[in-house]
C-alpha atoms as a PDB file:
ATOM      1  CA  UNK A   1     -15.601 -21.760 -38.677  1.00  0.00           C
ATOM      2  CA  UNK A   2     -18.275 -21.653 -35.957  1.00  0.00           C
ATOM      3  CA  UNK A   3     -16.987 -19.431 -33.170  1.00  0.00           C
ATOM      4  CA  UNK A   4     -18.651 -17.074 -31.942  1.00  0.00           C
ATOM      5  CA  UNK A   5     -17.974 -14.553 -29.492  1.00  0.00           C
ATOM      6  CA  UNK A   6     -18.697 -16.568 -26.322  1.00  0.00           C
ATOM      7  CA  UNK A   7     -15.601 -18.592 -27.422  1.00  0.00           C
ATOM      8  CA  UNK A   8     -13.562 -16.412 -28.403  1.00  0.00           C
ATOM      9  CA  UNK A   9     -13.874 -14.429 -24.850  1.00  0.00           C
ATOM     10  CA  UNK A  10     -14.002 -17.904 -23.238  1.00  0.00           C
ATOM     11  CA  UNK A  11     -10.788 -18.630 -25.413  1.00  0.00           C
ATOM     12  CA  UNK A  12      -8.697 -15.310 -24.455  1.00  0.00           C
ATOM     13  CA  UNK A  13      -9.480 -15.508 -20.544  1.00  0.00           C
ATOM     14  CA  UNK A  14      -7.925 -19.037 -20.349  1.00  0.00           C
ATOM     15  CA  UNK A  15      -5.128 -18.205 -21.968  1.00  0.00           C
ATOM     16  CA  UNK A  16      -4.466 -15.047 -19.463  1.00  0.00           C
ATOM     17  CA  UNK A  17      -5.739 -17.172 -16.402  1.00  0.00           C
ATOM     18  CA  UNK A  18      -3.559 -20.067 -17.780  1.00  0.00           C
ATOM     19  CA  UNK A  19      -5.861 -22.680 -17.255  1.00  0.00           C
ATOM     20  CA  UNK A  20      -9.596 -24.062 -18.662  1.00  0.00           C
ATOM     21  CA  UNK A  21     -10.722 -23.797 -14.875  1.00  0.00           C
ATOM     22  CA  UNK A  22     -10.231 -20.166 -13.931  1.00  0.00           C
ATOM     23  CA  UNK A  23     -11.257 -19.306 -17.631  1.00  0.00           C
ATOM     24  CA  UNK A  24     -14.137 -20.958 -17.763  1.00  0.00           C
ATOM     25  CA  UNK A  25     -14.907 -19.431 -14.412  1.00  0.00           C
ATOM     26  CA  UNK A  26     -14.047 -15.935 -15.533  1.00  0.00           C
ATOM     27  CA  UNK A  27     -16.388 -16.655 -18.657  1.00  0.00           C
ATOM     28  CA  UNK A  28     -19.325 -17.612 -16.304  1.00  0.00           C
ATOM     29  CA  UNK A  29     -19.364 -20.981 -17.449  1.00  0.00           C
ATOM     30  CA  UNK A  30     -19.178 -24.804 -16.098  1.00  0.00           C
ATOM     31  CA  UNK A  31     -15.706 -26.443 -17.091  1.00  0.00           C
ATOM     32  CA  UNK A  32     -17.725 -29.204 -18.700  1.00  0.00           C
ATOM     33  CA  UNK A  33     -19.485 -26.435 -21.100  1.00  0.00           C
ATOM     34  CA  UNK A  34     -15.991 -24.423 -21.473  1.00  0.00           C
ATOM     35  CA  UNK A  35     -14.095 -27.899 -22.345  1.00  0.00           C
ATOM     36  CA  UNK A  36     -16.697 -28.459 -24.805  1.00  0.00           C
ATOM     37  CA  UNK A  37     -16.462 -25.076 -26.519  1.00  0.00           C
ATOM     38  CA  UNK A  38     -12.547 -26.016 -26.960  1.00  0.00           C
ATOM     39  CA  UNK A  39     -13.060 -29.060 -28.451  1.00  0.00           C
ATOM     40  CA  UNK A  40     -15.596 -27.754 -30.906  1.00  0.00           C
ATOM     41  CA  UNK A  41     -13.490 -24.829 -32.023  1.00  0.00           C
ATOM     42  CA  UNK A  42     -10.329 -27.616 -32.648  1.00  0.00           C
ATOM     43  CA  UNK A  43     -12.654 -29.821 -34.487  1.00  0.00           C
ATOM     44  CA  UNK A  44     -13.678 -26.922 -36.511  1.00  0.00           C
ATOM     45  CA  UNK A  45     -10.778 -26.163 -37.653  1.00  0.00           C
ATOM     46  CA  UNK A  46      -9.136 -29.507 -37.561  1.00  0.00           C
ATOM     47  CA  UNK A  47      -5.828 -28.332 -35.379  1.00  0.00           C
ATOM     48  CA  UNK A  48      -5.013 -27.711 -31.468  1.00  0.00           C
ATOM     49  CA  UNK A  49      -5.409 -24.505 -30.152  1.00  0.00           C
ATOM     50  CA  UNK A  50      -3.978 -25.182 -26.565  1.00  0.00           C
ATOM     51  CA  UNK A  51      -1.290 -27.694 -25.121  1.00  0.00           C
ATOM     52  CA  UNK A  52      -1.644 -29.063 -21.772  1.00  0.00           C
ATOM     53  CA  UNK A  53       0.552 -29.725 -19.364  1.00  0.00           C
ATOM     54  CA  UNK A  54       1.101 -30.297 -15.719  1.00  0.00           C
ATOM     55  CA  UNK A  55       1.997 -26.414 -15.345  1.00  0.00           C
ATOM     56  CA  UNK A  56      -1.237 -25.129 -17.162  1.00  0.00           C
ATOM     57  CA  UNK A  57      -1.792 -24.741 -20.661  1.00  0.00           C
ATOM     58  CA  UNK A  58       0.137 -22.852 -23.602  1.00  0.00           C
ATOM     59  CA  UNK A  59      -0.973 -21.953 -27.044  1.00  0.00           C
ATOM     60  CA  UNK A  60      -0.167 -23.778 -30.167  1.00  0.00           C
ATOM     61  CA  UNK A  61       1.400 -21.760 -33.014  1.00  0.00           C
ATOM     62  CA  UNK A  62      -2.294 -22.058 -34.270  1.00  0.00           C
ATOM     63  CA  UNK A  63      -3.836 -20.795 -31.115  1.00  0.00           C
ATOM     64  CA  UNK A  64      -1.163 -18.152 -30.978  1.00  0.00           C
ATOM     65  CA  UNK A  65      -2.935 -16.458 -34.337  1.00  0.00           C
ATOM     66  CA  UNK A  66      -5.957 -16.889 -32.735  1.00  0.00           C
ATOM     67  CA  UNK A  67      -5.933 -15.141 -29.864  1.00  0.00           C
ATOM     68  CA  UNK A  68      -3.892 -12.009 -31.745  1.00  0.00           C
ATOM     69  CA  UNK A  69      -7.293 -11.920 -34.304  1.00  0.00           C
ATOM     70  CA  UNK A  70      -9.706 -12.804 -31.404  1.00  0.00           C
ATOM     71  CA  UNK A  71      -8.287  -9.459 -29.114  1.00  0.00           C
ATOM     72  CA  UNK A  72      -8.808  -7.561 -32.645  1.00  0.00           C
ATOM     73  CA  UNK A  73     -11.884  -8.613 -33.686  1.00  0.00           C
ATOM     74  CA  UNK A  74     -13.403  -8.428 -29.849  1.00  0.00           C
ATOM     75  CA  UNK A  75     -11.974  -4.607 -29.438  1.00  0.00           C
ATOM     76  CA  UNK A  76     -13.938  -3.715 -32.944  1.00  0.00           C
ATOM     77  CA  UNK A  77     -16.986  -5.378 -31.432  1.00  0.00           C
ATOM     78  CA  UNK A  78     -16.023  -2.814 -28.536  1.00  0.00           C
ATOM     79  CA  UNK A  79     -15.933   0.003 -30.404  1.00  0.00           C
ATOM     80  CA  UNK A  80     -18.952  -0.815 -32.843  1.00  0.00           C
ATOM     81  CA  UNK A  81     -20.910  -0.664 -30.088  1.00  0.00           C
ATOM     82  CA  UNK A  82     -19.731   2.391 -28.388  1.00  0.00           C
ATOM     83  CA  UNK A  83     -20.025   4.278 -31.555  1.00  0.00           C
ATOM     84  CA  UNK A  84     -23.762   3.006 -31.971  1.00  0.00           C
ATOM     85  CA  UNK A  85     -24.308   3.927 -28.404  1.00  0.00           C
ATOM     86  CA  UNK A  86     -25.527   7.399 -29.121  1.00  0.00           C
ATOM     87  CA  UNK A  87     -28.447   5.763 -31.549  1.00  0.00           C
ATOM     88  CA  UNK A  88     -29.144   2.704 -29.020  1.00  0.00           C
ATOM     89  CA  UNK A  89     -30.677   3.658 -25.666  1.00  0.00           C
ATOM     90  CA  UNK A  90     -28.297   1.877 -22.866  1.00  0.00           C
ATOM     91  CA  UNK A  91     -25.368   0.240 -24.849  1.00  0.00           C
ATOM     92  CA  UNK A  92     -22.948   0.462 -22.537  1.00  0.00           C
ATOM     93  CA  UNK A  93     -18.859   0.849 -23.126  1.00  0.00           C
ATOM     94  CA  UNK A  94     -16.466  -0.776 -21.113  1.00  0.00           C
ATOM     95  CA  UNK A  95     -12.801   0.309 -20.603  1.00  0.00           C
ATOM     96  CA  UNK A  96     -10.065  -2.234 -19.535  1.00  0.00           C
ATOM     97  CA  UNK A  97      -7.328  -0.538 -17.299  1.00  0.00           C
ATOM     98  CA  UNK A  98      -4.714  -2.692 -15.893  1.00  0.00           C
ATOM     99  CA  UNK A  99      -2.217  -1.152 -13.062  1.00  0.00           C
ATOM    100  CA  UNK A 100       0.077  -2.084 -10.103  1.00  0.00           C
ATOM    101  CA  UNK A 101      -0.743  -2.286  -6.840  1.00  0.00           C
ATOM    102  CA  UNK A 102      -0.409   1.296  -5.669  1.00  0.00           C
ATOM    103  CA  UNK A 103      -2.200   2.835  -8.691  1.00  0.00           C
ATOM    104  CA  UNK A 104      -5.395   0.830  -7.535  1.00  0.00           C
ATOM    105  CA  UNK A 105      -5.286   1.816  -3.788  1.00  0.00           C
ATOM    106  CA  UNK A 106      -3.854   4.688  -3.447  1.00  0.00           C
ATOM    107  CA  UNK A 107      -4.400   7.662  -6.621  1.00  0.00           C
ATOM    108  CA  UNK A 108      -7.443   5.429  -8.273  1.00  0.00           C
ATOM    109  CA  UNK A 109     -10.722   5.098  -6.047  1.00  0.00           C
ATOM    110  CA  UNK A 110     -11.828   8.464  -6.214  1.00  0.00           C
ATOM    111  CA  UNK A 111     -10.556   9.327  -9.475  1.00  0.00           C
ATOM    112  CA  UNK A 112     -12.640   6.106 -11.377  1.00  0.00           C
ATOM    113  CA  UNK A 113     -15.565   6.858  -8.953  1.00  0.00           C
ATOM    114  CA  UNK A 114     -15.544  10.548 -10.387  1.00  0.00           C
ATOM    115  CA  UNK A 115     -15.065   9.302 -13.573  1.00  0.00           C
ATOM    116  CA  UNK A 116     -17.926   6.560 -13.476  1.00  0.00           C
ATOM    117  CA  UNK A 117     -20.658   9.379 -11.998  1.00  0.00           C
ATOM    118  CA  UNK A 118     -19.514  11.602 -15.061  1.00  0.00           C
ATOM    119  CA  UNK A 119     -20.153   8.789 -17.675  1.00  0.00           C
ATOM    120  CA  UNK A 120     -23.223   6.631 -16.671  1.00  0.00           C
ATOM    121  CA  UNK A 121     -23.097   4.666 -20.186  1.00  0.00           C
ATOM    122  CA  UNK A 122     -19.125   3.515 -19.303  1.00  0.00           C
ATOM    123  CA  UNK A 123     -17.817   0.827 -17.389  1.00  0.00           C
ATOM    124  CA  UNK A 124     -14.346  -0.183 -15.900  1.00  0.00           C
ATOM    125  CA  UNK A 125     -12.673  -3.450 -16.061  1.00  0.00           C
ATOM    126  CA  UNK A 126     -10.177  -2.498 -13.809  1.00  0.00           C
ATOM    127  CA  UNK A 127      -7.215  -5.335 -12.686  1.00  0.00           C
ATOM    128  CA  UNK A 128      -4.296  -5.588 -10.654  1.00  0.00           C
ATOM    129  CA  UNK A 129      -1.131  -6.794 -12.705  1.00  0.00           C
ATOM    130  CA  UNK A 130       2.586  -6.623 -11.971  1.00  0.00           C
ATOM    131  CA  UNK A 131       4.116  -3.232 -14.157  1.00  0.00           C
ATOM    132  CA  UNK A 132       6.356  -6.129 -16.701  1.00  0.00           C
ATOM    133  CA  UNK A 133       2.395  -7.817 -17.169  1.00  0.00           C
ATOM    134  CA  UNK A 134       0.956  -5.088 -17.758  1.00  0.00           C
ATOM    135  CA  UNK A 135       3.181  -3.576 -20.843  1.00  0.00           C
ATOM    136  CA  UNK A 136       2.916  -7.442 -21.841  1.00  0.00           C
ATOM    137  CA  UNK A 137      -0.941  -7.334 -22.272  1.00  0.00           C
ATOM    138  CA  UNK A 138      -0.718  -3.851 -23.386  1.00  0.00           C
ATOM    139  CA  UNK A 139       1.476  -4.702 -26.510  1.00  0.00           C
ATOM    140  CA  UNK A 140      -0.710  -8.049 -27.058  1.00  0.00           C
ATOM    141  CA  UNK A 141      -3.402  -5.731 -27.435  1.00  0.00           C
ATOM    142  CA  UNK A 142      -5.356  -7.594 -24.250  1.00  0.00           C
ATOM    143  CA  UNK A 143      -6.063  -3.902 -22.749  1.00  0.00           C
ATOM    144  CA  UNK A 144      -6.946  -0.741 -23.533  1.00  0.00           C
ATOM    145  CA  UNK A 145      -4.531   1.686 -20.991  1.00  0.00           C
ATOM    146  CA  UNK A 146      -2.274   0.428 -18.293  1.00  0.00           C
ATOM    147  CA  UNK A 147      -0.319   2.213 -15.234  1.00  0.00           C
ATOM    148  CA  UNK A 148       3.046   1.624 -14.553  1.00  0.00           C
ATOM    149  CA  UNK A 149       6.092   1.788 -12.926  1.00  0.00           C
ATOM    150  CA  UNK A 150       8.774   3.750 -15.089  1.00  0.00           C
ATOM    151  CA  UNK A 151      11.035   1.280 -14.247  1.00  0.00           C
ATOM    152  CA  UNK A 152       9.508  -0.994 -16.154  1.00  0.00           C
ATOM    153  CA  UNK A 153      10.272  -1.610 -20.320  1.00  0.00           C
ATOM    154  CA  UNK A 154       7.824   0.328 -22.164  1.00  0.00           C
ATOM    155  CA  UNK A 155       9.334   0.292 -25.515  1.00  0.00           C
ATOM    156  CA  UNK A 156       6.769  -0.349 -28.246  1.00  0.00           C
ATOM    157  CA  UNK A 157       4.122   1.844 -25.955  1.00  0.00           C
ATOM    158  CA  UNK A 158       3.626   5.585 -25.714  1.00  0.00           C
ATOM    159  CA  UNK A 159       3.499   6.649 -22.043  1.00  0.00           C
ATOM    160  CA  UNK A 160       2.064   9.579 -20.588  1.00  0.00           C
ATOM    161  CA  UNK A 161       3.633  10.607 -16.777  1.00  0.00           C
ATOM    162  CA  UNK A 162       0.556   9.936 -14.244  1.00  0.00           C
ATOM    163  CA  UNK A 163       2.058  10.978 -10.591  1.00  0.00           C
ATOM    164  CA  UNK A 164       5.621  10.460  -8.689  1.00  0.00           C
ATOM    165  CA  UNK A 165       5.260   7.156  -6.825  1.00  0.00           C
ATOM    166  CA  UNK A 166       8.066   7.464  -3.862  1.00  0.00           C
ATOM    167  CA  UNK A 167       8.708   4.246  -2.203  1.00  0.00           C
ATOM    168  CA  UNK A 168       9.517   3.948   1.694  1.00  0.00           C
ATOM    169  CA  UNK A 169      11.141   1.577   4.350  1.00  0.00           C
ATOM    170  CA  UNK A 170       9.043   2.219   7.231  1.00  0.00           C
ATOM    171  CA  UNK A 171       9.596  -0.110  10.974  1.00  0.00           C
ATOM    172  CA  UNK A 172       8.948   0.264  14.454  1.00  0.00           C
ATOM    173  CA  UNK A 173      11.038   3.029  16.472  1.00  0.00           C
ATOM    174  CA  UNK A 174      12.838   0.303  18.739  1.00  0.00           C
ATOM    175  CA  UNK A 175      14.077  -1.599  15.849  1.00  0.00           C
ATOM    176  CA  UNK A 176      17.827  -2.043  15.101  1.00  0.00           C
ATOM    177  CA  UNK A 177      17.756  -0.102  12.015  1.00  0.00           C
ATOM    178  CA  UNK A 178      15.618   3.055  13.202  1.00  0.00           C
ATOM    179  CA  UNK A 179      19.188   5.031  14.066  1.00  0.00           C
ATOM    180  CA  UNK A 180      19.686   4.728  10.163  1.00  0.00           C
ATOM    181  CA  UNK A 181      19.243   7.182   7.299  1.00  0.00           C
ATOM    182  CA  UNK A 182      19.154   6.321   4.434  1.00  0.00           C
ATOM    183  CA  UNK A 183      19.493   2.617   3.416  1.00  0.00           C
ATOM    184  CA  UNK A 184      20.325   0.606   0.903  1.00  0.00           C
ATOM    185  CA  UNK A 185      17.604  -2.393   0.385  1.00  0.00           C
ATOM    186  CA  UNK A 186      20.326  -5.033   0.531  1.00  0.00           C
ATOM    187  CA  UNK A 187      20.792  -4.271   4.046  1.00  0.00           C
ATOM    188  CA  UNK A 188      17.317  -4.505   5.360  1.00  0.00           C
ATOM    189  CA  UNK A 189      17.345  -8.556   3.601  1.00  0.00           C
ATOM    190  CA  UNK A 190      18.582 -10.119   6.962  1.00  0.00           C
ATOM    191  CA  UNK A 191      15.511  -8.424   9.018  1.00  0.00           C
ATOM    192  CA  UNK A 192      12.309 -10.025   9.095  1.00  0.00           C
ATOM    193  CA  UNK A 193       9.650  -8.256   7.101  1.00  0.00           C
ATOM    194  CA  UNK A 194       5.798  -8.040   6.795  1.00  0.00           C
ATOM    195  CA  UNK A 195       4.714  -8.349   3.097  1.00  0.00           C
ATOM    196  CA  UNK A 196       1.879  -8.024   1.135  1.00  0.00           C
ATOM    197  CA  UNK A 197      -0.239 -10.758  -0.692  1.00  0.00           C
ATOM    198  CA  UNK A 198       2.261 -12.634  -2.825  1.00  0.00           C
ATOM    199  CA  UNK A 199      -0.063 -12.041  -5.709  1.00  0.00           C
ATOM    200  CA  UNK A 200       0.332  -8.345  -5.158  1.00  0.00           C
ATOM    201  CA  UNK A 201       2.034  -6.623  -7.986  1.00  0.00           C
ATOM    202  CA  UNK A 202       4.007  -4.783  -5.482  1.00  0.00           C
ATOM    203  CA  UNK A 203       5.004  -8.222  -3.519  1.00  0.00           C
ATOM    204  CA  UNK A 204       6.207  -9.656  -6.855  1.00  0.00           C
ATOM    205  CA  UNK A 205       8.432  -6.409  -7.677  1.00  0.00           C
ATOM    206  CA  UNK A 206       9.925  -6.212  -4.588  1.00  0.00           C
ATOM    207  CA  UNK A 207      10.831  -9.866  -4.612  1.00  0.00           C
ATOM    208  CA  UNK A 208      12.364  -9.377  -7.814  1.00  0.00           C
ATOM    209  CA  UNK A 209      14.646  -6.829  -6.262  1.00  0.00           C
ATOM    210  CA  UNK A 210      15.735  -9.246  -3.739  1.00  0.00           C
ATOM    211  CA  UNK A 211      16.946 -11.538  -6.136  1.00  0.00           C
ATOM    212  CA  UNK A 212      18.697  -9.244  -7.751  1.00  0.00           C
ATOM    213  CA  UNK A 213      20.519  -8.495  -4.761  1.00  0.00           C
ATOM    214  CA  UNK A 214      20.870 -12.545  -4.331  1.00  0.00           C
ATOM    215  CA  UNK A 215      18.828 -12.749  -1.358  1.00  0.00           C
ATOM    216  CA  UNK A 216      15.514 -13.386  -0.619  1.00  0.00           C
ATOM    217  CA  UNK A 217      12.680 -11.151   1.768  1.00  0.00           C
ATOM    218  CA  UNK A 218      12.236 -12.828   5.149  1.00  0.00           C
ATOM    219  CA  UNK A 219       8.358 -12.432   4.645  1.00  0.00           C
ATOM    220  CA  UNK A 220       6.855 -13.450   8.403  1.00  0.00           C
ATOM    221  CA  UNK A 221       3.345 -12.841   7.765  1.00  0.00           C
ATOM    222  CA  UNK A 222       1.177 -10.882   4.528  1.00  0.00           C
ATOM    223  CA  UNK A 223      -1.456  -8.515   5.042  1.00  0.00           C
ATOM    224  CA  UNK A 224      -4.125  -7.183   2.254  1.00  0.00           C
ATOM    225  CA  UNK A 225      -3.811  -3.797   2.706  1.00  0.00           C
ATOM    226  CA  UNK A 226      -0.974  -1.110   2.977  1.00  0.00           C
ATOM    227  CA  UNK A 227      -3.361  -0.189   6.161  1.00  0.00           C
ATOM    228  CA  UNK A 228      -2.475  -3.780   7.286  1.00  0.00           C
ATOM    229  CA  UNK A 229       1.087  -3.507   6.271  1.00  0.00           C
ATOM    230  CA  UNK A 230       1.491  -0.060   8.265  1.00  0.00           C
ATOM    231  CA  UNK A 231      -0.849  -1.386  11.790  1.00  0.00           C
ATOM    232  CA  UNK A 232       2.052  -4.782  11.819  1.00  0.00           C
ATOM    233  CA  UNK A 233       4.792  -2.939  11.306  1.00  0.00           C
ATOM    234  CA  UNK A 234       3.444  -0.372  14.098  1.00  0.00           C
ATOM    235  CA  UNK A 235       3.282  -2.846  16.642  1.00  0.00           C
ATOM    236  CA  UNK A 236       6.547  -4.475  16.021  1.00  0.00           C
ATOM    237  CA  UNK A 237       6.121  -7.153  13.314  1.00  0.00           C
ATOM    238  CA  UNK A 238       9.091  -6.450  10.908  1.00  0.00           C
ATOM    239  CA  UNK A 239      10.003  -4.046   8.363  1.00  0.00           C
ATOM    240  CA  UNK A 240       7.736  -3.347   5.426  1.00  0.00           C
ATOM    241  CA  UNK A 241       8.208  -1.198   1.913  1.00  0.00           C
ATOM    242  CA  UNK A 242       5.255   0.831   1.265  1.00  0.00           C
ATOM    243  CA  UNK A 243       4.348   3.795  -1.203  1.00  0.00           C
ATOM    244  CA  UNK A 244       4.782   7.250   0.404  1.00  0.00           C
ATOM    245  CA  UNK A 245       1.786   8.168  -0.472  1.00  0.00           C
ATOM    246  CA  UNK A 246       0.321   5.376   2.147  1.00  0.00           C
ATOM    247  CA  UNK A 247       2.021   6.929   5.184  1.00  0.00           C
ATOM    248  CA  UNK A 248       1.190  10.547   4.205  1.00  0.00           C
ATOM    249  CA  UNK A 249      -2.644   9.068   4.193  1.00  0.00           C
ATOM    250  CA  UNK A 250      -2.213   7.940   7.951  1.00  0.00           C
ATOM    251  CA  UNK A 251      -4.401  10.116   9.815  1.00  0.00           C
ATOM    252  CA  UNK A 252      -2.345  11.059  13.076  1.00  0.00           C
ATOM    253  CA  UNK A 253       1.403  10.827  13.396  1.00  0.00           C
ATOM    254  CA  UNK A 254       2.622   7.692  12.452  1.00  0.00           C
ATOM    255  CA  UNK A 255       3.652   5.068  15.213  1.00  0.00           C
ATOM    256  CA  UNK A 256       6.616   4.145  13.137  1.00  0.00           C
ATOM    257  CA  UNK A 257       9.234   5.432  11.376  1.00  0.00           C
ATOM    258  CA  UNK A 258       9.645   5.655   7.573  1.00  0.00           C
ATOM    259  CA  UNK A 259      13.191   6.068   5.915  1.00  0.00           C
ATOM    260  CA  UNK A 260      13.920   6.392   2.554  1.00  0.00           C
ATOM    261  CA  UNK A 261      15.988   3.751   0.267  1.00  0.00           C
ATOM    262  CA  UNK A 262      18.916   4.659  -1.706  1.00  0.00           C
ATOM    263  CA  UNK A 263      18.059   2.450  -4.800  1.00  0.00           C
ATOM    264  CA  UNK A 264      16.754   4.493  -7.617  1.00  0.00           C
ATOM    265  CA  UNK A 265      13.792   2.312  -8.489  1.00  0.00           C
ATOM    266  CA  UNK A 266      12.361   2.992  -5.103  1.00  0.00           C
ATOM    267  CA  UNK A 267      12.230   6.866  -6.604  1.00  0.00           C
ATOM    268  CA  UNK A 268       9.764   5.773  -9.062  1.00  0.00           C
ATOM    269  CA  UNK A 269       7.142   7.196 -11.026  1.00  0.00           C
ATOM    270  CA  UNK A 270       4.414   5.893 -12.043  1.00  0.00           C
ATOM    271  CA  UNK A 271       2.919   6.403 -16.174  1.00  0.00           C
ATOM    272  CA  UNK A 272      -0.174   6.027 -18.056  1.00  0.00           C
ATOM    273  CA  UNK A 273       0.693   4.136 -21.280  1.00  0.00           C
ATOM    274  CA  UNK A 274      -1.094   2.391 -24.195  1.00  0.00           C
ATOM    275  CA  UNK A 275       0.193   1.039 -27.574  1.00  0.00           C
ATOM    276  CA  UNK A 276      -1.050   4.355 -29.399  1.00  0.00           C
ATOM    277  CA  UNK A 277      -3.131   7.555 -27.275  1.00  0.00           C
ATOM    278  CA  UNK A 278      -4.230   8.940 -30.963  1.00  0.00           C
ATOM    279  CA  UNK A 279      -6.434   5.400 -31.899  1.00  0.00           C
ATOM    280  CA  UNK A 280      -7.745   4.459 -28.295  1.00  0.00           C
ATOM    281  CA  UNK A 281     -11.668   4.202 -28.814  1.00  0.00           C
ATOM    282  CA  UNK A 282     -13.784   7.194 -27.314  1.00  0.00           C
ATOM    283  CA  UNK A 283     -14.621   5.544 -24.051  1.00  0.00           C
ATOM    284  CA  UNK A 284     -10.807   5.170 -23.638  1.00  0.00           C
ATOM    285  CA  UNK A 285     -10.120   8.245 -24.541  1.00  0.00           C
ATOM    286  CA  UNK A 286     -12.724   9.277 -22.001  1.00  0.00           C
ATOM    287  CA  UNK A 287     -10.789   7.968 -18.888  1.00  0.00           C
ATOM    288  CA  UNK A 288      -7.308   9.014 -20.221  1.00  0.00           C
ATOM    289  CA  UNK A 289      -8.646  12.347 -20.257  1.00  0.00           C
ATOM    290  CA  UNK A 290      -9.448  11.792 -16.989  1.00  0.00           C
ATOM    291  CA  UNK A 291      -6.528  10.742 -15.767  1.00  0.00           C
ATOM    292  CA  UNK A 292      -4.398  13.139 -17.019  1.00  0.00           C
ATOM    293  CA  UNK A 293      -6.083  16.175 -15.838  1.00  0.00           C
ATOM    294  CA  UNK A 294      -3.643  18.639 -13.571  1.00  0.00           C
END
């Protein structure tokens, strides 16, 4: 065999982007180059790695076994180098947290910031994934720590509790529903709403829940931003569901109201978890540290 570690990078980030483009892209190279790197490591071997279709590609059987010895063989690269970092002046460490949507904007800025000024050698590859992704990647081995929802399946992970993670209806005063206390999410499903990105780990959960509930949000615009979100909803665009820690952030009293929702999974918290705290690499252990302190 003749990979090296180009491919098998260039190998793992197509299968997680699901296509040669974006992981080629990801991998900072030219789909020609990236296509070529494919073909060479098939040749090599003499078998197909990926199968294409018109949805994207999915792993062979064969290219199933690589990528679980490619994500083992690039974390001991990982940790070979931070353990040599102390005799090589500027080898660097890099820790790969995935968590939902509110983790990143809401409880993570300033803690990561702190964290990078305290540890100028360490680095954060820090991505947004839906909670049900993130345990996914976490028990592939595709990540070092992850935050999620606890109403998410975390068995085959340890978990560590991070924060509580309230979530809120919040509209405009005037709107029919304003009168109400507490609410079940079913019957907010007939009022329009403003939404998030659709790619927003939040947006995908709480279109989830409307299936569940057999309907479907009446999304009439997305915004970026829970600040976005909250400045719509102000001025009369729908209904939204944000975290509670959003609205506490506003920094005068809120032009509309917040209520809370009777499900259970909107009283959720949120957890640190990993497939095993005690063998996490120093660097990782670094941030969980970090993120754990009272």
């Amino acid at each position: 065999m003749n990979f090296d570690l180009t491919d098998l990078h260039l190998y793992l980030n197509i299968l997680d982007t699901g296509n040669i483009t974006a992981g080629a892209a990801r991998s900072h190279l030219s789909l020609a180059a990236a296509s070529a790197r494919i073909r060479a490591m098939e040749f090599s071997l003499g078998t197909d790695f990926l199968e294409r279709g018109r949805r994207g590609i999915t792993p062979t059987p064969a290219g199933k076994a690589l990528a679980q010895h490619a994500r083992v063989l690039l974390q001991q690269t990982e940790r070979m180098q931070q353990d040599l970092a102390e005799y090589a002046k500027g080898v660097k460490g890099q820790v790969r947290l995935l968590c939902n949507t509110t983790a990143i904007t809401e409880y993570l800025p300033e803690l990561l910031a702190d964290f990078l000024r305290d540890h100028p050698n360490l680095d954060i590859d820090l991505q947004e994934l839906p909670s049900a992704r993130i345990t996914h990647a976490l028990r592939q081995g595709a990540a070092d720590l992850g935050i999620v929802s606890d109403a998410v399946d975390t068995e085959g992970l340890q978990t560590r509790y991070f924060c509580d993670d309230p979530l809120v209806l919040i509209l405009p005063h005037d709107h029919p529903l304003a009168d109400t206390g507490t609410l079940n999410f079913s019957a907010t499903l007939h009022h329009d709403y403003v939404g998030l990105n659709a790619h927003s780990a939040l947006a995908v959960y709480l279109e989830e829940q409307a299936l569940h509930s057999g309907l479907r949000m009446q999304i009439r615009i997305r915004a970026d931003s829970f600040d976005g979100v909250m400045r719509m909803v102000a001025r009369g665009a729908g209904l939204a569901i944000v975290p509670l820690a959003a609205v506490e952030r506003w920094p005068t009293e809120t032009p509309f109201k917040s209520i809370a929702l009777k499900e259970p999974w909107a009283r959720r918290k949120l957890l640190l978890c990993a497939r095993d705290f005690a063998v996490l690499p120093g660097y990782a252990q670094a941030l969980l540290y970090a993120l754990t302190l009272p």
